[in-house]
Protein backbone atom coordinates (compact mmCIF):
# COMPACT_ATOMS: atom_id res chain seq x y z
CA UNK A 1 103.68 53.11 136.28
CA UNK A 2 106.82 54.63 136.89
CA UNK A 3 107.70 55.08 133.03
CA UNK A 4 104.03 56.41 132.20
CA UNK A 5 104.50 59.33 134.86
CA UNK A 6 107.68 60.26 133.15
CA UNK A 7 106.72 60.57 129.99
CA UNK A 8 104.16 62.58 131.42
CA UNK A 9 106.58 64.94 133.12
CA UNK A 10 108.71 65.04 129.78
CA UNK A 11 105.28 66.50 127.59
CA UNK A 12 104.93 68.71 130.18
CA UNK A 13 108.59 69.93 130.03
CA UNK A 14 107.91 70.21 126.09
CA UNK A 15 104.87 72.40 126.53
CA UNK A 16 107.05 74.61 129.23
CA UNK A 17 109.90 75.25 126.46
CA UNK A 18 108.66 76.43 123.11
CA UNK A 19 110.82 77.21 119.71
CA UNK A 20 112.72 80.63 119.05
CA UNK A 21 111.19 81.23 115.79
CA UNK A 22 107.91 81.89 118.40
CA UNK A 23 110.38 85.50 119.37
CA UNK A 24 110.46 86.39 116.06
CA UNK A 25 109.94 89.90 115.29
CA UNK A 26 107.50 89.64 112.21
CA UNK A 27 107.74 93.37 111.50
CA UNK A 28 111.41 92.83 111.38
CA UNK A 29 111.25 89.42 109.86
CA UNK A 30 110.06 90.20 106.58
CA UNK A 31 112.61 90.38 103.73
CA UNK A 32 112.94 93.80 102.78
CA UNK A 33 112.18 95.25 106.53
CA UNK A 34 115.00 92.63 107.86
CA UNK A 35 117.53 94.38 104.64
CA UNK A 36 116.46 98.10 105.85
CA UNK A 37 117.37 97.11 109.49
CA UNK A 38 120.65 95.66 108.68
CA UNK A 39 121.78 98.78 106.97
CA UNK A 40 120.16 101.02 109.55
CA UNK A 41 121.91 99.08 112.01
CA UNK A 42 125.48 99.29 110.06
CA UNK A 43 124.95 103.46 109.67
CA UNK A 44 124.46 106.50 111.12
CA UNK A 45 121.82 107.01 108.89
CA UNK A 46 120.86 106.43 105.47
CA UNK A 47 118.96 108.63 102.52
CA UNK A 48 115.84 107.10 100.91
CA UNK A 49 117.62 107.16 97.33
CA UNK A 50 119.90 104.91 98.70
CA UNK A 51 117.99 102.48 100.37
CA UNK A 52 115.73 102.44 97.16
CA UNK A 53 118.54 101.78 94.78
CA UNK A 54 120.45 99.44 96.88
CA UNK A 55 117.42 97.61 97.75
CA UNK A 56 115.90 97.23 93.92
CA UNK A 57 112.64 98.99 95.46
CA UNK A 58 110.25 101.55 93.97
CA UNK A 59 109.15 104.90 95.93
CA UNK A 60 105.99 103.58 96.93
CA UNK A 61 106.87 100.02 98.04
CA UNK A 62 110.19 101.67 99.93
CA UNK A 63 108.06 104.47 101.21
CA UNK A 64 105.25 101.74 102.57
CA UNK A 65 107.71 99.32 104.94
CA UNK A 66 109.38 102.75 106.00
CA UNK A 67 105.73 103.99 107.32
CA UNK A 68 105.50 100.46 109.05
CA UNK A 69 108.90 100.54 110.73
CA UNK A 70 108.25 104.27 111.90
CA UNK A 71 104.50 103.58 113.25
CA UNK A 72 106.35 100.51 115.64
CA UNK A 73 108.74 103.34 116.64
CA UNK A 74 112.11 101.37 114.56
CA UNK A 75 112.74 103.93 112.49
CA UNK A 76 113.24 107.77 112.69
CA UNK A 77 112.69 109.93 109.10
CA UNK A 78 113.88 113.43 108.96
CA UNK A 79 112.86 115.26 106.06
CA UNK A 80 115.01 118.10 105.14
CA UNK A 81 115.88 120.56 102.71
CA UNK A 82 119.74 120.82 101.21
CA UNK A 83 119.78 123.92 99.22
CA UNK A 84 116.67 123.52 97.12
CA UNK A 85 116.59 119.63 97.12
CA UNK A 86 114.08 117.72 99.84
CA UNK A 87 116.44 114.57 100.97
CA UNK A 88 114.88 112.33 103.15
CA UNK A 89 117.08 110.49 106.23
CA UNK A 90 116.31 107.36 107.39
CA UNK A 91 117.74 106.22 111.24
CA UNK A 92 117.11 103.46 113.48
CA UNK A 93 115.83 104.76 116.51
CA UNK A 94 117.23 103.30 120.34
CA UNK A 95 113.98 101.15 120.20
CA UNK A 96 114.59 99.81 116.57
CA UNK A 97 118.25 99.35 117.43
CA UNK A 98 117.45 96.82 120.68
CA UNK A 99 114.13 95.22 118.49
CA UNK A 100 117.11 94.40 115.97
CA UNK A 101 119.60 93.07 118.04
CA UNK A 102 117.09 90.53 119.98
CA UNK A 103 115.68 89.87 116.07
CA UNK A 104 119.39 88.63 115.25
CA UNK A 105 119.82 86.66 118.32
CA UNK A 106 116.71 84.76 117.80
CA UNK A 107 117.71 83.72 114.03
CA UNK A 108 121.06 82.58 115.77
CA UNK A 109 119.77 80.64 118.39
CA UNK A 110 117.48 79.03 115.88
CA UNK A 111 120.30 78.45 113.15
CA UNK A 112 122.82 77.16 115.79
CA UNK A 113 120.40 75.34 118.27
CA UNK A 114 121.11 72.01 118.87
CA UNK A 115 118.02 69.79 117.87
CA UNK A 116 117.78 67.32 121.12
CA UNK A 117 117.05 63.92 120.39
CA UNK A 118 115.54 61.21 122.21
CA UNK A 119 116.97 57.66 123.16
């Protein structure tokens, strides 16, 4: 009887604890919004031509996961004009920064968790 009530106790310890990838970020977590973070996170901030070229996007499809980062409050865009030429800057806001960093630490504890094995 002893043995049945701790296997018992052990599913309920499984249920307690549940996997990383269940932290995910999935606004983050999606290809091209995880590359736009990354280089948000490595700059000051960045112009749209840039992040389109070095990305391999087009102006709409760019333009689209920018809209979705700024409506969850990642991502600040300034619009401005430079002599007679609209540039558009792209920053990661205090918000975006910290949804980032706890995006990154979830991937690691997923890559380098050990997997526990039973005996």
């Amino acid at each position: 009887m002893q043995s049945g009530e701790a296997r018992q106790d052990d599913g309920n310890a499984e249920k307690q604890r549940h996997h990383p990838r269940l932290e995910l970020d999935e606004a983050i977590h999606q290809p091209v919004r995880l590359s736009i973070m990354a280089i948000l996170a490595q700059a000051k901030k960045v112009d749209f031509a840039f992040l389109r070229d070095y990305l391999e996007l087009g102006d709409s499809n760019l333009s689209r996961h920018l809209s979705a980062l700024e409506s969850l409050g990642y991502i600040i865009i300034d619009k401005v004009f430079e002599g007679k030429r609209a540039r558009t800057w792209i920053s990661l806001s205090s918000q975006g920064r910290a949804a980032f960093e706890n995006h990154v630490s979830v991937l690691r504890s997923i890559v380098e968790q050990p997997i526990e094995t039973q005996e």
